[in-house]
Each structure stands twice: as C-alpha cells, then as structure tokens.
PDB file of N, CA and C in Angstrom:
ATOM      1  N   UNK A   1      17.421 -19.801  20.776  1.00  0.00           N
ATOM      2  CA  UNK A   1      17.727 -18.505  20.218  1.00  0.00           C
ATOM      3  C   UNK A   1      16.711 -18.165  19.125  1.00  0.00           C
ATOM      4  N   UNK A   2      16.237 -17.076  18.602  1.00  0.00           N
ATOM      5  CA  UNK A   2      15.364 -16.504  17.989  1.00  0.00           C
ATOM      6  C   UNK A   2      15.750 -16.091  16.938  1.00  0.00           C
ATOM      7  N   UNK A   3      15.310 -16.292  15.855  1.00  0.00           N
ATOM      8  CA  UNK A   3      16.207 -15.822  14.332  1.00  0.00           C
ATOM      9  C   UNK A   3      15.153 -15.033  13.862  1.00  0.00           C
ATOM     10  N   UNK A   4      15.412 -13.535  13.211  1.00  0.00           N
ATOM     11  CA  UNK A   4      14.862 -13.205  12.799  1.00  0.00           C
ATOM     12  C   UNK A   4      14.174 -13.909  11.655  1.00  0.00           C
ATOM     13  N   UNK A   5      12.576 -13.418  11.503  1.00  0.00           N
ATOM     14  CA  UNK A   5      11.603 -14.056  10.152  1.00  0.00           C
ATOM     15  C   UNK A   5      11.981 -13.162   9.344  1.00  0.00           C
ATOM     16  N   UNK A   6      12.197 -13.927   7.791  1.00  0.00           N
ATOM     17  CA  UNK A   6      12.599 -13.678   6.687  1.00  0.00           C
ATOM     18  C   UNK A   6      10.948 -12.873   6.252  1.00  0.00           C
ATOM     19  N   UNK A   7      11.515 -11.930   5.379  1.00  0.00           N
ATOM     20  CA  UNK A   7      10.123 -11.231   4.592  1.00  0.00           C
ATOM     21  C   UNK A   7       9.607 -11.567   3.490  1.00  0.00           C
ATOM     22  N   UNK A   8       9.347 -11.627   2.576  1.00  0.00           N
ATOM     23  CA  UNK A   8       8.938 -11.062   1.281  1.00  0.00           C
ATOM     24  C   UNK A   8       8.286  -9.754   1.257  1.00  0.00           C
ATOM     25  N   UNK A   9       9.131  -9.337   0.242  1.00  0.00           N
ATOM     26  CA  UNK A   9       8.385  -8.019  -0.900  1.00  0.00           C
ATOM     27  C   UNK A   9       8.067  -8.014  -1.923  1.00  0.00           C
ATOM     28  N   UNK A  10       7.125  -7.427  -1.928  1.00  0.00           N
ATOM     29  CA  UNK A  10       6.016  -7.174  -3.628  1.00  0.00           C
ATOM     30  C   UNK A  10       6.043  -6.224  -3.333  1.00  0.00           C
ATOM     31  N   UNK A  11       6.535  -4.606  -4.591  1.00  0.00           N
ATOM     32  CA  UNK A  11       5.974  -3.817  -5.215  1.00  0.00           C
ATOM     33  C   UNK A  11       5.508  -3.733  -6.481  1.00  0.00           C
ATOM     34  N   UNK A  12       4.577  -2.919  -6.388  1.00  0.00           N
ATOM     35  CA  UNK A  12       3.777  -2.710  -7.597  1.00  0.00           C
ATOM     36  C   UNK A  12       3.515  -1.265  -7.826  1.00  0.00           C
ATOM     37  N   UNK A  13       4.366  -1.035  -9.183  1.00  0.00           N
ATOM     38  CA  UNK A  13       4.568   0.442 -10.015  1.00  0.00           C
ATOM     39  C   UNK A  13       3.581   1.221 -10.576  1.00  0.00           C
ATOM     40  N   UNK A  14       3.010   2.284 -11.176  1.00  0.00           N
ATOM     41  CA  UNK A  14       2.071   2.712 -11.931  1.00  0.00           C
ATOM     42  C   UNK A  14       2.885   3.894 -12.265  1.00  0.00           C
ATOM     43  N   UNK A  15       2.355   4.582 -13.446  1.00  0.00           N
ATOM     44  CA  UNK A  15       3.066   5.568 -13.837  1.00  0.00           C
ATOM     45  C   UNK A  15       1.959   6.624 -14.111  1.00  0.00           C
ATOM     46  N   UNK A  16       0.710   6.542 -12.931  1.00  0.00           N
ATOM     47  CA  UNK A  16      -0.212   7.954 -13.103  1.00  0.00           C
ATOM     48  C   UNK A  16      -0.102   8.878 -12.643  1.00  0.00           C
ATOM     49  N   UNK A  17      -1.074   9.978 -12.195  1.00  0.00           N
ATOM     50  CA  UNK A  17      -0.953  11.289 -11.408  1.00  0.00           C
ATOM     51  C   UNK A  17      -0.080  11.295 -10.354  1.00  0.00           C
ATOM     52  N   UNK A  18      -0.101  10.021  -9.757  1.00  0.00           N
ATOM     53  CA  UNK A  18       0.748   9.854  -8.229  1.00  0.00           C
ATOM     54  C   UNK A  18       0.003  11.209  -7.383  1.00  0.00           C
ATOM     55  N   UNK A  19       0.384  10.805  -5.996  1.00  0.00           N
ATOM     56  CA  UNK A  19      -0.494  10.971  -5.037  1.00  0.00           C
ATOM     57  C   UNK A  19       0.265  12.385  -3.842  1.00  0.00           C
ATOM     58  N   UNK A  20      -0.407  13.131  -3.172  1.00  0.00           N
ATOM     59  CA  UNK A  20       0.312  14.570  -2.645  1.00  0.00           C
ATOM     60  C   UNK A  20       0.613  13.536  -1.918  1.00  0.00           C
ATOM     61  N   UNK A  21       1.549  14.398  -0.633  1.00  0.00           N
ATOM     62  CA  UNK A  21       2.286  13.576   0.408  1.00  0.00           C
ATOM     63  C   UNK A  21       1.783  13.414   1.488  1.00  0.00           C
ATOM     64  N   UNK A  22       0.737  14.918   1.585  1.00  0.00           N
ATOM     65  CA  UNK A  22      -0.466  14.697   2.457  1.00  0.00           C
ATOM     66  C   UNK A  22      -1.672  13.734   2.837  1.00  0.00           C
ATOM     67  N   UNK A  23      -1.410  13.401   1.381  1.00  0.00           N
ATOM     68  CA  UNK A  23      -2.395  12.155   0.908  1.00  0.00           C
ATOM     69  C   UNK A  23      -2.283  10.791   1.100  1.00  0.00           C
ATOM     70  N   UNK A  24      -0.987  10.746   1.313  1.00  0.00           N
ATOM     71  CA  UNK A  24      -0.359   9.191   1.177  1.00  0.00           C
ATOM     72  C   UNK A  24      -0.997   8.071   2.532  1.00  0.00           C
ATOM     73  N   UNK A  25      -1.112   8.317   3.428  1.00  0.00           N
ATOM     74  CA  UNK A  25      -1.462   7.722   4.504  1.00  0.00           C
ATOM     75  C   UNK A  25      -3.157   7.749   4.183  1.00  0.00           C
ATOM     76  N   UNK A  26      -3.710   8.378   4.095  1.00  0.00           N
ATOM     77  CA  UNK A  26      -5.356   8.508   3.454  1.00  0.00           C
ATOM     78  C   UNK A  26      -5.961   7.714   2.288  1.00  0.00           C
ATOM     79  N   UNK A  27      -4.690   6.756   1.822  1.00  0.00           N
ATOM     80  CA  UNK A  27      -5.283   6.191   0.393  1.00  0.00           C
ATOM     81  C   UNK A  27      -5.656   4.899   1.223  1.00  0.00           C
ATOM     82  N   UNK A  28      -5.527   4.504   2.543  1.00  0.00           N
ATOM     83  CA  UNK A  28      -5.542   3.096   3.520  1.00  0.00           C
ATOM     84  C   UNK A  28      -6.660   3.562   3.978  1.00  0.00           C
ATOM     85  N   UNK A  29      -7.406   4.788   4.200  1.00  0.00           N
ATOM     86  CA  UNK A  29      -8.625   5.076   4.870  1.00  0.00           C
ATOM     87  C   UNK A  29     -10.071   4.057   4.258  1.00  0.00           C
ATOM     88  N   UNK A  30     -11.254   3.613   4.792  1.00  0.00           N
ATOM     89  CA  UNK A  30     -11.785   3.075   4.014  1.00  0.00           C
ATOM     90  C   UNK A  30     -12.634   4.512   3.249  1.00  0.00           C
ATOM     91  N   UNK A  31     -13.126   4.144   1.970  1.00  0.00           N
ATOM     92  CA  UNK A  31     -14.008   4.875   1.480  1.00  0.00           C
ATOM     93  C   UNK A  31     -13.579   6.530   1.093  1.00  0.00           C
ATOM     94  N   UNK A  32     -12.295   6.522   1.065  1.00  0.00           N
ATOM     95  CA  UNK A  32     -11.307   7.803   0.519  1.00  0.00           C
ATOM     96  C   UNK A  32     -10.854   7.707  -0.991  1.00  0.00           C
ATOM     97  N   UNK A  33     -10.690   8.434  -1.417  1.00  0.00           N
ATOM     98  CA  UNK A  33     -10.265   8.539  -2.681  1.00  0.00           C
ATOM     99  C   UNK A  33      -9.653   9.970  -2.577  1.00  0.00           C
ATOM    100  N   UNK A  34      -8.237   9.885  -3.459  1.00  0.00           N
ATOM    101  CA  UNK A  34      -7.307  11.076  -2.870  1.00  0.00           C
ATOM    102  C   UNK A  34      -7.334  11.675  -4.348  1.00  0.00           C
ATOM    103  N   UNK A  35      -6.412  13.069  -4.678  1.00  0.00           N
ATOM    104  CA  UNK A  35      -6.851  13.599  -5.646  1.00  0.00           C
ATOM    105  C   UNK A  35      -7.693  14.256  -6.482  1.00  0.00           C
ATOM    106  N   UNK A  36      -7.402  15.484  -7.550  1.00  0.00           N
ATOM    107  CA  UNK A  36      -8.543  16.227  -7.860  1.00  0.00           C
ATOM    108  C   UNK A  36      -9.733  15.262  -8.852  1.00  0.00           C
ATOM    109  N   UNK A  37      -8.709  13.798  -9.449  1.00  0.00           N
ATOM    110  CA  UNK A  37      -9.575  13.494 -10.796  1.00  0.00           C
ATOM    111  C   UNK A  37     -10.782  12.793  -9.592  1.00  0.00           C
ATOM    112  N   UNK A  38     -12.085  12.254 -10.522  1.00  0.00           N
ATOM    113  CA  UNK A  38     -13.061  11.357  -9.651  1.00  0.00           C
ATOM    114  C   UNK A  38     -12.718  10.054 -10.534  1.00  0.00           C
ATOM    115  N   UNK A  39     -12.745   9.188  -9.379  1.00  0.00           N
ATOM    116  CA  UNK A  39     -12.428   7.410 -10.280  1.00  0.00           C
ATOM    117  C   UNK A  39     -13.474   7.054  -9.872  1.00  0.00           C
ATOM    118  N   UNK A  40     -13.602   6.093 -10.575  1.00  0.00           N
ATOM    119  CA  UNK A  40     -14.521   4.998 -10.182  1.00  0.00           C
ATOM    120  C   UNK A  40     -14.159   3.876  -8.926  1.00  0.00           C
ATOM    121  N   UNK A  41     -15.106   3.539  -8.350  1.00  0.00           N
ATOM    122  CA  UNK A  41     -14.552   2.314  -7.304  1.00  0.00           C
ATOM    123  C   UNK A  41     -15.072   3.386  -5.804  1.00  0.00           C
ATOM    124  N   UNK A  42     -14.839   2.314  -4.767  1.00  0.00           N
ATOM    125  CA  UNK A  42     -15.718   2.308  -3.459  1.00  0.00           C
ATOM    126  C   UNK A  42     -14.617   2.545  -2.547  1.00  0.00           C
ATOM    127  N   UNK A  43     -13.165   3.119  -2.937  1.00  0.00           N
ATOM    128  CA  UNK A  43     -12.483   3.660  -1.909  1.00  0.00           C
ATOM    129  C   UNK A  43     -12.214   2.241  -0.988  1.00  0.00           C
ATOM    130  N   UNK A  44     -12.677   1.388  -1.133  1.00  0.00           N
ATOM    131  CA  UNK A  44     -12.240   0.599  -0.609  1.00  0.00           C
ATOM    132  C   UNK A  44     -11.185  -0.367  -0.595  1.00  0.00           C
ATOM    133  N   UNK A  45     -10.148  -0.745  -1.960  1.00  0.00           N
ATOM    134  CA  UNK A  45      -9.325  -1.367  -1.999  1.00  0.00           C
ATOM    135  C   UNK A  45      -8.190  -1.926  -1.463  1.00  0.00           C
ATOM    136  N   UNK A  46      -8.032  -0.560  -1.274  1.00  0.00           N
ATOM    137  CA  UNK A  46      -6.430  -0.556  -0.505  1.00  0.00           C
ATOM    138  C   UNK A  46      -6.752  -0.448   0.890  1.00  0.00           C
ATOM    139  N   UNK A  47      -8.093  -0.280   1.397  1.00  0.00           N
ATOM    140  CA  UNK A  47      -8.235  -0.783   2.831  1.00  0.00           C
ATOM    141  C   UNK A  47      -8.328  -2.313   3.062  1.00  0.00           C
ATOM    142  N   UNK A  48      -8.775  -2.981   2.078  1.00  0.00           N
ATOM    143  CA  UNK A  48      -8.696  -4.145   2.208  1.00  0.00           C
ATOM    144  C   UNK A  48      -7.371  -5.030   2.091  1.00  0.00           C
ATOM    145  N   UNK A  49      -6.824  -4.443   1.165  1.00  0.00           N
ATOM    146  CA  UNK A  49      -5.454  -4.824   1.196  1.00  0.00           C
ATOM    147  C   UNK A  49      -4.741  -4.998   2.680  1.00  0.00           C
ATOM    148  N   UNK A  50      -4.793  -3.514   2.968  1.00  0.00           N
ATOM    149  CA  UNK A  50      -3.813  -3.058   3.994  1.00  0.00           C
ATOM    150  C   UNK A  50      -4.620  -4.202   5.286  1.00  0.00           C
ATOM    151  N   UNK A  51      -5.686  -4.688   5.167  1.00  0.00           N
ATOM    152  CA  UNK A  51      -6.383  -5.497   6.734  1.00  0.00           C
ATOM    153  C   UNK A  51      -5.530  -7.319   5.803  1.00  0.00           C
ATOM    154  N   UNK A  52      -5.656  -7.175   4.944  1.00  0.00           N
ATOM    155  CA  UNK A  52      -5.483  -8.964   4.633  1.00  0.00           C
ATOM    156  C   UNK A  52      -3.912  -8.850   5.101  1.00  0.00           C
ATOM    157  N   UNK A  53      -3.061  -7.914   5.055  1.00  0.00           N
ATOM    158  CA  UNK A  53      -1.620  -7.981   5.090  1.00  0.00           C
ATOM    159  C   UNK A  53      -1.211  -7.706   6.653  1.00  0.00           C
ATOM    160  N   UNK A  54      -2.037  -7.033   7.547  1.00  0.00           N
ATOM    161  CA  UNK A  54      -2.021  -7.010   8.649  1.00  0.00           C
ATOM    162  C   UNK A  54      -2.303  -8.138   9.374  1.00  0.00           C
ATOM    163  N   UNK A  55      -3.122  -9.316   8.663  1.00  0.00           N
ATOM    164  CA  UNK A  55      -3.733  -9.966   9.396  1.00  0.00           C
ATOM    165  C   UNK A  55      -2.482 -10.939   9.496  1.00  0.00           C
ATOM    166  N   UNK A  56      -1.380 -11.047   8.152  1.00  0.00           N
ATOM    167  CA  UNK A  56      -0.508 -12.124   8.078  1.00  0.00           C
ATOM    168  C   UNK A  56       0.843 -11.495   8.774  1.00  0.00           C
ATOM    169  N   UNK A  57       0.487 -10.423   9.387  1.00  0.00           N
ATOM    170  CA  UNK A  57       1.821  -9.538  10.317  1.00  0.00           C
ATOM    171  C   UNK A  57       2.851  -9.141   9.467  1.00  0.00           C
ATOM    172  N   UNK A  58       2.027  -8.204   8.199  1.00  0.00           N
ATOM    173  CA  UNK A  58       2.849  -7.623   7.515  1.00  0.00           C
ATOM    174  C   UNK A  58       3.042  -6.154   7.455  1.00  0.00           C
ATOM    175  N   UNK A  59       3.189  -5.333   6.214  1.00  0.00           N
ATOM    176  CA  UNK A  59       3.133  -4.135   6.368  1.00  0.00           C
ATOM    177  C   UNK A  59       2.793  -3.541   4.486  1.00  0.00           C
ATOM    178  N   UNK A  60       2.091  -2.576   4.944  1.00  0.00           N
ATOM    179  CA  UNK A  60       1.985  -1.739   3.786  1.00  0.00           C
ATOM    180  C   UNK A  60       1.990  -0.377   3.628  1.00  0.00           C
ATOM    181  N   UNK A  61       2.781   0.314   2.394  1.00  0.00           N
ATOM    182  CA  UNK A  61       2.572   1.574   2.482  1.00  0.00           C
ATOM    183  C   UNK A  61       3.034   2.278   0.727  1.00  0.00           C
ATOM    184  N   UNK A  62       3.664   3.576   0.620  1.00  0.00           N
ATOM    185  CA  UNK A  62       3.630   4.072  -0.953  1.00  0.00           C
ATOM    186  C   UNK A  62       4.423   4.800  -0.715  1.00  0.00           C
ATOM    187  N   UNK A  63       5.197   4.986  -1.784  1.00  0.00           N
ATOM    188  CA  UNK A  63       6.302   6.113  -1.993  1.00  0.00           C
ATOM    189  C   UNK A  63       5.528   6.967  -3.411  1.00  0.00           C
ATOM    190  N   UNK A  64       5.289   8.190  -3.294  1.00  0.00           N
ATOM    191  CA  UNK A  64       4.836   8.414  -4.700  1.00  0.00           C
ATOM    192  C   UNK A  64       5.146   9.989  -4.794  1.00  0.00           C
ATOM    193  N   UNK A  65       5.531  10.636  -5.794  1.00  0.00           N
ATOM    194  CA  UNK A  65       5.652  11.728  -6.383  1.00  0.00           C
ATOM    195  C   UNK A  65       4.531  12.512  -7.469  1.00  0.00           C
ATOM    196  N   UNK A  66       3.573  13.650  -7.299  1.00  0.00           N
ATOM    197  CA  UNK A  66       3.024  13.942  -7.927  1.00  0.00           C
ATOM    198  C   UNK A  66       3.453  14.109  -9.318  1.00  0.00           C
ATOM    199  N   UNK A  67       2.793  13.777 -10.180  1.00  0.00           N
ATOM    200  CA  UNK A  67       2.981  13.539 -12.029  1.00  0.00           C
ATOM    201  C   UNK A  67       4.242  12.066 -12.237  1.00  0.00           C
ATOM    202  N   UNK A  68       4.259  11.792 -11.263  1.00  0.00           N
ATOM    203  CA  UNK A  68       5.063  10.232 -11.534  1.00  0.00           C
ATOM    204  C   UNK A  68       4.716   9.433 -11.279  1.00  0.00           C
ATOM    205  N   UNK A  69       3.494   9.284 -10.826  1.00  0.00           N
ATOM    206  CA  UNK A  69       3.145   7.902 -10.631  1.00  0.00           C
ATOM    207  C   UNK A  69       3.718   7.493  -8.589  1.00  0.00           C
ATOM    208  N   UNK A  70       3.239   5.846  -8.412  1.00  0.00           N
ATOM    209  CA  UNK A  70       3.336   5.840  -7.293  1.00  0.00           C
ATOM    210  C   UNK A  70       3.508   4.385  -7.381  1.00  0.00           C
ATOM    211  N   UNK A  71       4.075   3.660  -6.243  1.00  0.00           N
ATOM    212  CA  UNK A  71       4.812   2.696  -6.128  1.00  0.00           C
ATOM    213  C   UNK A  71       4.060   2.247  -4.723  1.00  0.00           C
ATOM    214  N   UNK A  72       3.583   0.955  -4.967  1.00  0.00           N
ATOM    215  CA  UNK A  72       2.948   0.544  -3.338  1.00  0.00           C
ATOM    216  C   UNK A  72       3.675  -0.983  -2.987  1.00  0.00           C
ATOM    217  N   UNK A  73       4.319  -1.108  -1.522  1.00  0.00           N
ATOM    218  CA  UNK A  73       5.245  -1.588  -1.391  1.00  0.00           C
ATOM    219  C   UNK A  73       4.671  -2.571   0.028  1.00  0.00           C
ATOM    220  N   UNK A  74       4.651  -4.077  -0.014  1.00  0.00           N
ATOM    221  CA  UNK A  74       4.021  -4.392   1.207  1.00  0.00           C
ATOM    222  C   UNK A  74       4.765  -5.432   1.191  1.00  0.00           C
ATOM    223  N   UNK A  75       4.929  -6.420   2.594  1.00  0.00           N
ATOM    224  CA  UNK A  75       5.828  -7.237   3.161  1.00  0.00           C
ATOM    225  C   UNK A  75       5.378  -8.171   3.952  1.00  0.00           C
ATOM    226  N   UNK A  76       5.352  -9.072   3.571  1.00  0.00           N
ATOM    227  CA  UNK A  76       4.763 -10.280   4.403  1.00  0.00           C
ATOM    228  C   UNK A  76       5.888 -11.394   4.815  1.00  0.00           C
ATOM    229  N   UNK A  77       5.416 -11.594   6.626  1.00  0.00           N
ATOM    230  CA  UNK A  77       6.784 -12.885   6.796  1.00  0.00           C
ATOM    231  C   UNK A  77       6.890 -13.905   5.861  1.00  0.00           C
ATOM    232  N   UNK A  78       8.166 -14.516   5.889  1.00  0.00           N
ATOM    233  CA  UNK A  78       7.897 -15.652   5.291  1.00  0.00           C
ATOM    234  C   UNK A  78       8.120 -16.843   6.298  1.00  0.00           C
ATOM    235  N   UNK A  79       7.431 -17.792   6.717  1.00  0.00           N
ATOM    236  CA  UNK A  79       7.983 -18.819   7.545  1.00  0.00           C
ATOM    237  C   UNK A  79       8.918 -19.885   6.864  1.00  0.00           C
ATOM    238  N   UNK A  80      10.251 -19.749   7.914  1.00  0.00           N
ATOM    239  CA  UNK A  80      10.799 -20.951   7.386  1.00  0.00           C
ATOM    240  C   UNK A  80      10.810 -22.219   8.414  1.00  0.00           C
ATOM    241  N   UNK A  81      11.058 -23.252   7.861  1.00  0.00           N
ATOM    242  CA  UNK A  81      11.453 -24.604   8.774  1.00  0.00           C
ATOM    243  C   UNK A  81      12.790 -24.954   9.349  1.00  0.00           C
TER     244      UNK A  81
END
C-alpha cells in the first residue's frame, strides 16, 4: 500500500511593495523583474529557486498583495523510513 509523502513547508514573509497579481507567476521567469521600482540583481533568483525545488519534487509559488508585502511559500517531500 502507498502512503502518502509527508511535506515540509518554508515560508518566507517581507513586508515591501508586494507584487500585482498579474505579476505573480512572472517573478519564476528567468531574467524578469516585476514592478515599477528598478532593483538591483539578474532576475534570476527565484528562477533558481523554483529549478532546485523542482528538482527535489517540490513546489513553489507567492501569495502577495500590492503595498503589503508578499509571502513566498515552497514545499519539499520529506522522506520517511
């Protein structure tokens, strides 16, 4: 019989501009940067993220509200014995 694999979750909070809703799926693009401000960095982060967490058959994604900040939320199995 097959038991479901247990997860873990990590989120991680910020309390900046937070991101449109249009936007939200585009912050995983490589080399995107969402929003009117310009940051620094290569757009690349959170693509990398999102490939290391795929690779361990997990998942990633964001809940975020413009002027509140944004919340990024990812899930990795956990193996048990």
């Amino acid at each position: 019989r097959h038991q479901p694999e247990e997860s873990l979750q990590v989120s991680i909070q910020d309390t900046g501009v937070g991101i449109a809703r249009e936007d939200m799926d585009k912050v995983f693009e490589r080399f995107k940067q969402v929003g009117h401000e310009k940051t620094q960095g290569t757009g690349l982060g959170l693509t990398i993220c999102r490939e290391i967490i795929a690779h361990h058959c997990g998942k990633i994604w964001v809940e975020s509200q413009l002027g509140m900040g944004s919340t990024f939320h990812f899930t990795i199995p956990v193996k048990t014995l």
